[in-house]
N, C-alpha and C. Protein backbone atom coordinates (compact mmCIF):
# COMPACT_ATOMS: atom_id res chain seq x y z
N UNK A 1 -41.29 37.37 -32.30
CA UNK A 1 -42.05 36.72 -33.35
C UNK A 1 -41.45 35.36 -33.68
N UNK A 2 -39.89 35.45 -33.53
CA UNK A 2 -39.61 33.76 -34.30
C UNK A 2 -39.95 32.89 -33.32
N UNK A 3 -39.56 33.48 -32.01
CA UNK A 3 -39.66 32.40 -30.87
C UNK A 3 -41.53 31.60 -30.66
N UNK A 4 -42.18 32.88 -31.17
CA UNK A 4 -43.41 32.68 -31.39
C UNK A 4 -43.81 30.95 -32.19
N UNK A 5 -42.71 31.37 -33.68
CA UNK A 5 -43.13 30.54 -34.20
C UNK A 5 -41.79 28.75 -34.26
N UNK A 6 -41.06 29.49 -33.32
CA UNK A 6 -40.32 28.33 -33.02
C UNK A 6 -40.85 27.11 -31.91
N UNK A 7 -42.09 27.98 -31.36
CA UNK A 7 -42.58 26.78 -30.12
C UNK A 7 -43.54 25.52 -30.67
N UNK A 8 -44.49 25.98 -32.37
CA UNK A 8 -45.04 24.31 -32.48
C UNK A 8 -43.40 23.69 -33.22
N UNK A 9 -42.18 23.91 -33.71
CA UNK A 9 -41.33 22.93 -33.95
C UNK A 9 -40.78 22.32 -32.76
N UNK A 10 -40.40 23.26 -32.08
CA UNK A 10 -39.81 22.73 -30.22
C UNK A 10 -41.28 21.44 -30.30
N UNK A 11 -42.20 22.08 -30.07
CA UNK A 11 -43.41 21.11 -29.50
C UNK A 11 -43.25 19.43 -30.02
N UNK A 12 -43.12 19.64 -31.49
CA UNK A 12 -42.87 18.48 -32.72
C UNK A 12 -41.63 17.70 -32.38
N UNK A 13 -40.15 18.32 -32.00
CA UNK A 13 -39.44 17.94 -31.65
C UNK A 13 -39.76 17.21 -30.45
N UNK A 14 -39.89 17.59 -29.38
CA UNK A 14 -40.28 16.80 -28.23
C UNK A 14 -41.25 15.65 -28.18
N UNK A 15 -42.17 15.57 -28.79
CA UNK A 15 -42.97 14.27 -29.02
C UNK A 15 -42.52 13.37 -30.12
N UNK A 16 -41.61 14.11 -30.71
CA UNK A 16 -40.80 13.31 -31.54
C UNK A 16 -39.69 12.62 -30.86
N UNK A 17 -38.53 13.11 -30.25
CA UNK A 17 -38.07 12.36 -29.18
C UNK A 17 -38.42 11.81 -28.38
N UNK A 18 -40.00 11.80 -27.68
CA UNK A 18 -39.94 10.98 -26.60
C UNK A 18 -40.94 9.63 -27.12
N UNK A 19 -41.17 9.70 -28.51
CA UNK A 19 -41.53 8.83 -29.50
C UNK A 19 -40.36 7.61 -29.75
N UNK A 20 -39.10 8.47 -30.11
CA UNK A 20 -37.54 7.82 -30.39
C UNK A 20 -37.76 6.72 -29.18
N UNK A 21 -37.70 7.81 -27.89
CA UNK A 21 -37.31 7.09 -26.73
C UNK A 21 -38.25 5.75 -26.31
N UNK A 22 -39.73 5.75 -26.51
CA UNK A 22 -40.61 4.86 -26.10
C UNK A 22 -40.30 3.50 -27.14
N UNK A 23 -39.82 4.08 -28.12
CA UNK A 23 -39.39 2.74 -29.35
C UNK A 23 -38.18 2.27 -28.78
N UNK A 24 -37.19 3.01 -28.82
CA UNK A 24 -36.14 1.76 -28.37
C UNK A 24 -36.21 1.45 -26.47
N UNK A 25 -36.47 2.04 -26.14
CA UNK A 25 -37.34 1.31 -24.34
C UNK A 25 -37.84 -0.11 -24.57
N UNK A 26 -38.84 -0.46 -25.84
CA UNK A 26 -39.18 -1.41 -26.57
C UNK A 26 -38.45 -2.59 -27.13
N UNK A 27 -37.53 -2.05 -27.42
CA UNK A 27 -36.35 -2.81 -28.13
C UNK A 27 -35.46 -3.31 -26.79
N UNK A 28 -35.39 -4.98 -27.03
CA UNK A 28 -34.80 -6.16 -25.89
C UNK A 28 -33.14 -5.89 -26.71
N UNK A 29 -31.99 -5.06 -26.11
CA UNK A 29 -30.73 -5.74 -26.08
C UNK A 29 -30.36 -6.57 -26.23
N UNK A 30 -29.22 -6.95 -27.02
CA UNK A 30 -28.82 -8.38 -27.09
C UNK A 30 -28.51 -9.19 -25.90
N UNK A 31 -27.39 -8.49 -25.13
CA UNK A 31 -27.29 -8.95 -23.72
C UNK A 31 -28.20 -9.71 -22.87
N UNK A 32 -29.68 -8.92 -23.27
CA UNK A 32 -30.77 -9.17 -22.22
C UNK A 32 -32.01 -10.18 -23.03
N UNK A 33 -31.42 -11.07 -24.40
CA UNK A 33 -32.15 -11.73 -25.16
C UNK A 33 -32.27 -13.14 -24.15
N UNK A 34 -33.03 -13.83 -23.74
CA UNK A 34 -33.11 -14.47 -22.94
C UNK A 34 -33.74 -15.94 -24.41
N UNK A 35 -32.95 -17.44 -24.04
CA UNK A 35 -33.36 -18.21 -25.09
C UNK A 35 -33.80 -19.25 -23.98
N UNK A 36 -34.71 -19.81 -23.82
CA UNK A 36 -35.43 -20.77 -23.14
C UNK A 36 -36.28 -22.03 -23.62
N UNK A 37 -35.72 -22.90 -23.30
CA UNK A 37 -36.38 -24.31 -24.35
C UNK A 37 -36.76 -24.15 -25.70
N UNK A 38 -35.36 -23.28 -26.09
CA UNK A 38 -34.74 -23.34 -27.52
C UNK A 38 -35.75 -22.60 -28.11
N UNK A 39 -36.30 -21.54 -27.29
CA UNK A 39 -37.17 -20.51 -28.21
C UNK A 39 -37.10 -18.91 -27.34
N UNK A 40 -37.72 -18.22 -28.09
CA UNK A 40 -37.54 -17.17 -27.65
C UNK A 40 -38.92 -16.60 -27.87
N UNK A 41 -39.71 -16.42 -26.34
CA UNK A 41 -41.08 -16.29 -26.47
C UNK A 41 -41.52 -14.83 -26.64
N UNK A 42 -40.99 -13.98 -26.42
CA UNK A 42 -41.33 -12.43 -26.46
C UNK A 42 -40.78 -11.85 -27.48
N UNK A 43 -41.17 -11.26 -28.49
CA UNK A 43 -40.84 -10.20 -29.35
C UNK A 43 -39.46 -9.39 -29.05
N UNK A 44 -38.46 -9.44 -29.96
CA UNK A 44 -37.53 -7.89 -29.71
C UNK A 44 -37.92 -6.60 -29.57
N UNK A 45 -39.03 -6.22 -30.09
CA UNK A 45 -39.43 -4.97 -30.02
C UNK A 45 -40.75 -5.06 -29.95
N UNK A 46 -41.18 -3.48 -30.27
CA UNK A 46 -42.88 -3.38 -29.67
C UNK A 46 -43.35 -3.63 -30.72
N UNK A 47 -42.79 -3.87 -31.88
CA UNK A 47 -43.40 -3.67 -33.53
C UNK A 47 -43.63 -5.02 -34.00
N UNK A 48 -44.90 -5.25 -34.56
CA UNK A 48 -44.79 -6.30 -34.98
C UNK A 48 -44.01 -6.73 -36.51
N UNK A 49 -43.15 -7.71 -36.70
CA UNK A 49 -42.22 -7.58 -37.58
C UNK A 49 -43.02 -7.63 -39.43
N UNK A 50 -42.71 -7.02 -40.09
CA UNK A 50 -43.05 -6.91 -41.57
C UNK A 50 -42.42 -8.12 -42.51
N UNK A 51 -43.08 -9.10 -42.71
CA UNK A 51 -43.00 -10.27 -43.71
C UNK A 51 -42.45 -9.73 -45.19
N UNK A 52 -42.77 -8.43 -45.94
CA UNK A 52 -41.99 -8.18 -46.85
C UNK A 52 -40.72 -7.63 -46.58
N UNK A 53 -40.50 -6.88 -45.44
CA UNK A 53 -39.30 -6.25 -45.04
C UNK A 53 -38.36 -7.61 -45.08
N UNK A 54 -38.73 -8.57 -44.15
CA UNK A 54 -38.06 -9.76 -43.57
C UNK A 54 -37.45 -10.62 -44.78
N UNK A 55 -38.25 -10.37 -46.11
CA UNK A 55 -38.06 -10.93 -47.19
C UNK A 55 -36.95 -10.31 -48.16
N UNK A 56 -36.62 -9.15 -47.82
CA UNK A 56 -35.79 -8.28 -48.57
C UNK A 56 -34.24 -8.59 -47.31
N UNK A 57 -34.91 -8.46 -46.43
CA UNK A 57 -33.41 -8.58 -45.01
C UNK A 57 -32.72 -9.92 -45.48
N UNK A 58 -33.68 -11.10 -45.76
CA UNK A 58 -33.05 -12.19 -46.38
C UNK A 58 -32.72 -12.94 -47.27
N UNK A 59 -32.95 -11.89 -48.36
CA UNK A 59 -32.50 -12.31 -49.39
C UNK A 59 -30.78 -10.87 -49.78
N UNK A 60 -31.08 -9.94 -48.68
CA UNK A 60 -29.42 -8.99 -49.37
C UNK A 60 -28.07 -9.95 -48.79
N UNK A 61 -27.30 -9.52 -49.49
CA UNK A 61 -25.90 -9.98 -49.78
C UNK A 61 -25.56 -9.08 -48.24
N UNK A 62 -26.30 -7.82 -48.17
CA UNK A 62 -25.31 -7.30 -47.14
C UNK A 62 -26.01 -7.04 -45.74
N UNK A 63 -26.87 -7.99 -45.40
CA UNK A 63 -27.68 -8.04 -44.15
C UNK A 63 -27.73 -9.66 -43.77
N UNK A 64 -28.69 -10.56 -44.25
CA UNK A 64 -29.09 -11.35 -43.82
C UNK A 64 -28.02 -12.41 -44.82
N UNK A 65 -28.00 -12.47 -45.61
CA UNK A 65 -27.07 -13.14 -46.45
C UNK A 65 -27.60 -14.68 -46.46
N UNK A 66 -29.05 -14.62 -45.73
CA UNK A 66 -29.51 -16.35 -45.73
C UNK A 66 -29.38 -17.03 -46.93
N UNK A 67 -29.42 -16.57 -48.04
CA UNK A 67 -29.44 -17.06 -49.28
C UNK A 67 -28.09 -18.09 -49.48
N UNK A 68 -27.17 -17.53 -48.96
CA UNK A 68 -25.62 -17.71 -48.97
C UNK A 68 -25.70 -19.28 -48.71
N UNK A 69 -26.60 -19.58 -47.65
CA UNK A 69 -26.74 -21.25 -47.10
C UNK A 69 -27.92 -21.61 -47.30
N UNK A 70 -28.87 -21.17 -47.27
CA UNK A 70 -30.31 -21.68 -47.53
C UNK A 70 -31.35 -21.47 -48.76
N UNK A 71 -31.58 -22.29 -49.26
CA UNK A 71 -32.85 -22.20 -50.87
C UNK A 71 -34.24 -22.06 -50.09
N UNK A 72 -34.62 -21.26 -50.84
CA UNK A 72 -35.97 -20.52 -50.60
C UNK A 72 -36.96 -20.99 -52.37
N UNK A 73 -37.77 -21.89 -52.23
CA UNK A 73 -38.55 -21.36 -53.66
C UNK A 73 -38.91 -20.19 -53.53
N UNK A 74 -39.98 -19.22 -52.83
CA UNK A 74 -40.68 -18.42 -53.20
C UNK A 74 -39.84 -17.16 -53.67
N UNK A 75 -38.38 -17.56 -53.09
CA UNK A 75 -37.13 -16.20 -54.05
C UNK A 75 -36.32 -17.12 -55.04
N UNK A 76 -37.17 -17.93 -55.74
CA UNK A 76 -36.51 -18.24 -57.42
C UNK A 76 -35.83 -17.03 -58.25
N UNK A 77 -35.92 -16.30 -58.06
CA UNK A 77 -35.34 -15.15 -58.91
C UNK A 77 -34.08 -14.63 -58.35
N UNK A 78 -33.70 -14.62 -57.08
CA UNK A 78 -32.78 -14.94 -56.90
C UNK A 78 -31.26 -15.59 -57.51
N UNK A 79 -30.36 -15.29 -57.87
CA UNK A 79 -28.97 -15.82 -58.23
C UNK A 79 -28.69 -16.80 -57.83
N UNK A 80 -27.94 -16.93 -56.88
CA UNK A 80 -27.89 -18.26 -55.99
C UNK A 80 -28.47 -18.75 -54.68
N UNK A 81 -28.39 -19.89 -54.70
CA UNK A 81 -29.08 -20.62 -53.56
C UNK A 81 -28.07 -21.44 -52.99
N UNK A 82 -27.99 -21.33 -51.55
CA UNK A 82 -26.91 -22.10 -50.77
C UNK A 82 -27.51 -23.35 -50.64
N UNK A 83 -26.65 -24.29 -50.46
CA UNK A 83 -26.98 -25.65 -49.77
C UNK A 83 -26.35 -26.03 -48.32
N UNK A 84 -25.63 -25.07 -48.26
CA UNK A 84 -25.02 -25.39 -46.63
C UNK A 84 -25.72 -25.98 -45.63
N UNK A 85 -27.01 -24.84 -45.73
CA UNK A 85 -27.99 -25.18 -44.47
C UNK A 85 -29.56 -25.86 -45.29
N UNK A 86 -30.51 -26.23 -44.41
CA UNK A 86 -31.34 -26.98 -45.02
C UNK A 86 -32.37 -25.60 -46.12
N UNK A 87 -32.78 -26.28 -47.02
CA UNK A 87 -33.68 -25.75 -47.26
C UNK A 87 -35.09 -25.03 -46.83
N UNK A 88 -35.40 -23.53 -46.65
CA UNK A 88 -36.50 -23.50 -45.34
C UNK A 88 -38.03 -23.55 -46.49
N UNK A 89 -37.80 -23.92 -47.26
CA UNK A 89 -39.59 -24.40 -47.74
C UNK A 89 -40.12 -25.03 -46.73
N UNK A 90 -41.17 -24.99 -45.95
CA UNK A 90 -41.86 -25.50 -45.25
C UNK A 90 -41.26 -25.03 -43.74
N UNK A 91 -40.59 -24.08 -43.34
CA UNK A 91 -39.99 -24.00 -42.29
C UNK A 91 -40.54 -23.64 -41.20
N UNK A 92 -41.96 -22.85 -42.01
CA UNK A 92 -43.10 -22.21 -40.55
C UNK A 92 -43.71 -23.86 -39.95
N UNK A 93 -44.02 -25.06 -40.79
CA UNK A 93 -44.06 -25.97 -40.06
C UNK A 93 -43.39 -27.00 -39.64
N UNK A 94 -42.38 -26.58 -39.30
CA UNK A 94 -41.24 -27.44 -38.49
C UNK A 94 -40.95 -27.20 -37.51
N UNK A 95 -41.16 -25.38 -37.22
CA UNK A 95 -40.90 -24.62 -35.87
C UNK A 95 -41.84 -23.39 -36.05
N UNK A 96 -42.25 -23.08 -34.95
CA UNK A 96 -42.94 -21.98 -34.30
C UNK A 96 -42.17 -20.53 -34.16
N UNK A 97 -42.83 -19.46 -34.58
CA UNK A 97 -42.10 -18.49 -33.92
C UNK A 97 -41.13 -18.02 -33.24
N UNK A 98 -41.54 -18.59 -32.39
CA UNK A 98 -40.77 -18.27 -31.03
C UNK A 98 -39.53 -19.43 -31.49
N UNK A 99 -39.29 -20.22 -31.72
CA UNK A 99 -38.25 -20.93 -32.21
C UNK A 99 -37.34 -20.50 -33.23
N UNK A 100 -38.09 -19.91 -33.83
CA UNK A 100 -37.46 -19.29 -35.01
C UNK A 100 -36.48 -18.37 -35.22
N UNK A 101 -37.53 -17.18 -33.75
CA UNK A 101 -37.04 -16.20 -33.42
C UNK A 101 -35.59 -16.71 -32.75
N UNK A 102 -35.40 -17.42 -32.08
CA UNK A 102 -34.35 -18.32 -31.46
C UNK A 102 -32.83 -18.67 -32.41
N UNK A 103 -33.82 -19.32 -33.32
CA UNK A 103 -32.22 -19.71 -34.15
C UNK A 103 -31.81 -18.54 -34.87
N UNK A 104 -32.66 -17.32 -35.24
CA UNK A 104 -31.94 -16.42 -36.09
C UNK A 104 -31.32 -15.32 -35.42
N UNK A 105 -31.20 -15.05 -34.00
CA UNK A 105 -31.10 -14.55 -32.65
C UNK A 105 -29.50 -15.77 -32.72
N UNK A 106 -29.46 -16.26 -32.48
CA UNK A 106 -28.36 -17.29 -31.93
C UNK A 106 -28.21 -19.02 -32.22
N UNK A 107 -28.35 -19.33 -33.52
CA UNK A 107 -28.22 -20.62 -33.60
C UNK A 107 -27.28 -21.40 -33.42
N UNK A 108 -26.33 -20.92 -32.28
CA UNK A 108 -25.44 -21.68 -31.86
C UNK A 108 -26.24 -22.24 -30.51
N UNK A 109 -26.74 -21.40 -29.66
CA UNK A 109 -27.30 -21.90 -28.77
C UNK A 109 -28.37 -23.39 -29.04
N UNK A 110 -28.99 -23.21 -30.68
CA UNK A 110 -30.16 -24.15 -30.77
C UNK A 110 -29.02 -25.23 -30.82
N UNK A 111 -28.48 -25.66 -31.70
CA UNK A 111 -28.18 -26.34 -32.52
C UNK A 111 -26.95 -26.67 -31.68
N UNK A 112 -26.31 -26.18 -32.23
CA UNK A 112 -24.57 -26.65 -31.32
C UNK A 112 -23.47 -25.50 -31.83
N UNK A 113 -22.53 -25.09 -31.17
CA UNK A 113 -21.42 -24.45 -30.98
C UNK A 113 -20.81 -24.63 -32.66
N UNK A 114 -20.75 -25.66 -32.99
CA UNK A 114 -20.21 -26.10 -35.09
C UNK A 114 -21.02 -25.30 -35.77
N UNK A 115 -22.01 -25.14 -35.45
CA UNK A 115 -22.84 -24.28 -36.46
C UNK A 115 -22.48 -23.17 -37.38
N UNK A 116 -22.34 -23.55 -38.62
CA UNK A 116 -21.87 -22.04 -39.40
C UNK A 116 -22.66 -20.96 -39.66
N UNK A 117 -24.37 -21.36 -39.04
CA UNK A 117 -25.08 -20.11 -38.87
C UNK A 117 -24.50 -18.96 -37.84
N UNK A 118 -24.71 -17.94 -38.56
CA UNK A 118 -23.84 -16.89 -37.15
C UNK A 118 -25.38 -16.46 -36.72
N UNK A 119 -25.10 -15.70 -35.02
CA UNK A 119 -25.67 -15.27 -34.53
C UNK A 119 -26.10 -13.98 -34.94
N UNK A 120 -27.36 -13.72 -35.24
CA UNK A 120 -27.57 -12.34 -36.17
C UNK A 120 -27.76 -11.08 -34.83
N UNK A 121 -28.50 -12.07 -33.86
CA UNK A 121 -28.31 -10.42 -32.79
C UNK A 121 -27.98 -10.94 -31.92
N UNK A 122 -26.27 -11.12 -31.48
CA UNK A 122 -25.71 -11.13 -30.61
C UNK A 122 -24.00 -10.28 -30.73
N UNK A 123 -24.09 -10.27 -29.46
CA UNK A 123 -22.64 -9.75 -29.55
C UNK A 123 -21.84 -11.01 -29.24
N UNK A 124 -21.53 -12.25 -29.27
CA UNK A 124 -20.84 -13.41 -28.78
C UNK A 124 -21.35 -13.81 -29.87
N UNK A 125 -20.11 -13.34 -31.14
CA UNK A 125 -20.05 -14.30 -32.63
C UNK A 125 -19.15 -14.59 -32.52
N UNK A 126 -18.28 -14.94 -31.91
CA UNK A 126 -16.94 -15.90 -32.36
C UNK A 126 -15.68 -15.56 -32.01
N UNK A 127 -15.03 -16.28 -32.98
CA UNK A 127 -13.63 -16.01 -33.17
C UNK A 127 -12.87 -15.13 -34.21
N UNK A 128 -13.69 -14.76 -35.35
CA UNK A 128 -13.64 -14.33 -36.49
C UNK A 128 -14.47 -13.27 -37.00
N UNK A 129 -14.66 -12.03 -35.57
CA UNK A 129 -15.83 -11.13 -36.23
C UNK A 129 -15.55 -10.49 -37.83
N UNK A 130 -16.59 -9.73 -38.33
CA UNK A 130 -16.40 -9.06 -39.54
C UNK A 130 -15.65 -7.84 -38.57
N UNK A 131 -14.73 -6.73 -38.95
CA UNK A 131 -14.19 -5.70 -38.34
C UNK A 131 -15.65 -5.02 -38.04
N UNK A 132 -16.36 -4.66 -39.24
CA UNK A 132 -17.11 -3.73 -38.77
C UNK A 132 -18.33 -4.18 -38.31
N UNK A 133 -18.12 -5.18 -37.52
CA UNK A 133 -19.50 -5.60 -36.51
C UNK A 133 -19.01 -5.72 -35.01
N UNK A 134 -17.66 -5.54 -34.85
CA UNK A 134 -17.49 -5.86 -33.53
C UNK A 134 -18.20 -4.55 -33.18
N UNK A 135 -18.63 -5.01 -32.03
CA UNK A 135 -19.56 -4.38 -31.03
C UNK A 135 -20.89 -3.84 -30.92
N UNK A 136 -21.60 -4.47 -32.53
CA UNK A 136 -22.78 -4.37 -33.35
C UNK A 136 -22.96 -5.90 -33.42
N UNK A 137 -24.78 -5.75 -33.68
CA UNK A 137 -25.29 -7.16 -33.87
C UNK A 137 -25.30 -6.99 -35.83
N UNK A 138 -25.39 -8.16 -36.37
CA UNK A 138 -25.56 -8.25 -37.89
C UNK A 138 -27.07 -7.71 -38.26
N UNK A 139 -27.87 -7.79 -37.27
CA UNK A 139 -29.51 -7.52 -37.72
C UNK A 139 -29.81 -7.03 -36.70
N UNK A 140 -30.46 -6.00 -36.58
CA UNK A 140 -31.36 -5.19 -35.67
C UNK A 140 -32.62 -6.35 -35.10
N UNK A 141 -32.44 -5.37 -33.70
CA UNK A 141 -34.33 -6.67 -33.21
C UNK A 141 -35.00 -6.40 -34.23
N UNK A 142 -35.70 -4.87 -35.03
CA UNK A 142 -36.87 -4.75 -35.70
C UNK A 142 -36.58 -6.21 -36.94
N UNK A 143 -35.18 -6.38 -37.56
CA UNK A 143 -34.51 -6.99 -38.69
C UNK A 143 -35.03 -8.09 -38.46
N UNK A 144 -34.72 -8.73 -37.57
CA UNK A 144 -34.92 -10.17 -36.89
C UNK A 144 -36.39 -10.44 -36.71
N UNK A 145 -37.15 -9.31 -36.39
CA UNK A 145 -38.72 -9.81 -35.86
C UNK A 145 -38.86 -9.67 -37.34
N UNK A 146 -38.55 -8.88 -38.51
CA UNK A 146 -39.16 -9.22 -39.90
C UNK A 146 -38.98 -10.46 -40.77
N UNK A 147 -37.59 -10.84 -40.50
CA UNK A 147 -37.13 -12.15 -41.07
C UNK A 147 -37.93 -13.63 -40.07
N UNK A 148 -38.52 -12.92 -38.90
CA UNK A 148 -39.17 -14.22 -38.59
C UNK A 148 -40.72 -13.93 -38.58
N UNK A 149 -41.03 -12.96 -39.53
CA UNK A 149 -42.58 -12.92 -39.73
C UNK A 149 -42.33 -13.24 -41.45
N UNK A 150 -41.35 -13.13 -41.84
CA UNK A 150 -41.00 -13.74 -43.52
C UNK A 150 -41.32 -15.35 -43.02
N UNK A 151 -39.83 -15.83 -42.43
CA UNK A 151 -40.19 -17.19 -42.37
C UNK A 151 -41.54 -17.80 -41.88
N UNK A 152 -41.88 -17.16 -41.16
CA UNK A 152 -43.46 -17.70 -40.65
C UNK A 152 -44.25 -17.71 -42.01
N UNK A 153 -44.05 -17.51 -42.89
CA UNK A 153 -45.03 -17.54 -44.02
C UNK A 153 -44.77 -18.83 -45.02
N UNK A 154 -43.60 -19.36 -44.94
CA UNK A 154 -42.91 -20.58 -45.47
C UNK A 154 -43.29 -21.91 -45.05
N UNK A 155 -44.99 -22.17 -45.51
CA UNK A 155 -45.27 -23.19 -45.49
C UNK A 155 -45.15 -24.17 -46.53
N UNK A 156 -45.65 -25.45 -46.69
CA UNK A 156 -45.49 -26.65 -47.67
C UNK A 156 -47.55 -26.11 -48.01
């Protein structure tokens, strides 16, 4: 009788794992992030990224930390606002997507090697990792495709 009723959870389990598995199959490795005339044309994952998620990834202290260097009006409520890096009001029209996706992926590659933007999904951050990122990226692909469907919304 249990085995009876253990076969629709087995069943659930299994399309549930091979669900797991078809999502990260989806998901581009850092290793294998390919940056090409300073953009990055294909998606990290199969998902298309969430503009409010992307908005919460970049405004925490303990993910995206963009705030730290960059002013955002539309997060006035916000505490502080960095000036390090430019301000991204208007940033969906300055660069495209795929550019975007680029500098928040690796803006050392865009820009230059000085850059105090760190690379959010790479494993080649530096000289000075945080301990608990060596061998972890700072943002997940899904993280990264949300923070660049946030910025895509940052027009003038």
């Amino acid at each position: 009788m249990l085995s009876e009723l253990a076969k629709p959870l087995m069943a659930a389990v299994f399309v549930f794992a091979a669900m797991a598995a078809q999502a990260s199959a989806q998901e581009v490795a850092p290793a294998d992030v390919k940056i090409a005339d300073y953009a990055i044309s294909d998606p990290l994952t199969g998902s298309a990224g969430d503009a409010a998620a992307g908005a919460k990834t970049f405004a925490d202290r303990g993910l995206g930390n963009c705030l730290a260097c960059h002013a955002v009006s539309a997060l006035e409520t916000e505490q502080f606002h960095g000036n390090v890096g430019p301000a991204l009001d208007g940033v969906a029209d300055r660069w495209n997507a795929e550019e975007l996706r680029a500098i928040v992926v690796d803006a050392k590659q865009i820009f230059s090697e000085e850059t105090v933007m760190p690379a959010f999904y790479s494993l080649d951050y530096g000289i000075t990792p945080r301990k608990d990122l060596v061998g972890k990226t700072i943002l997940t692909a899904q993280q990264v495709e949300d923070v660049v469907a946030y910025l895509a919304t940052l027009k003038e």
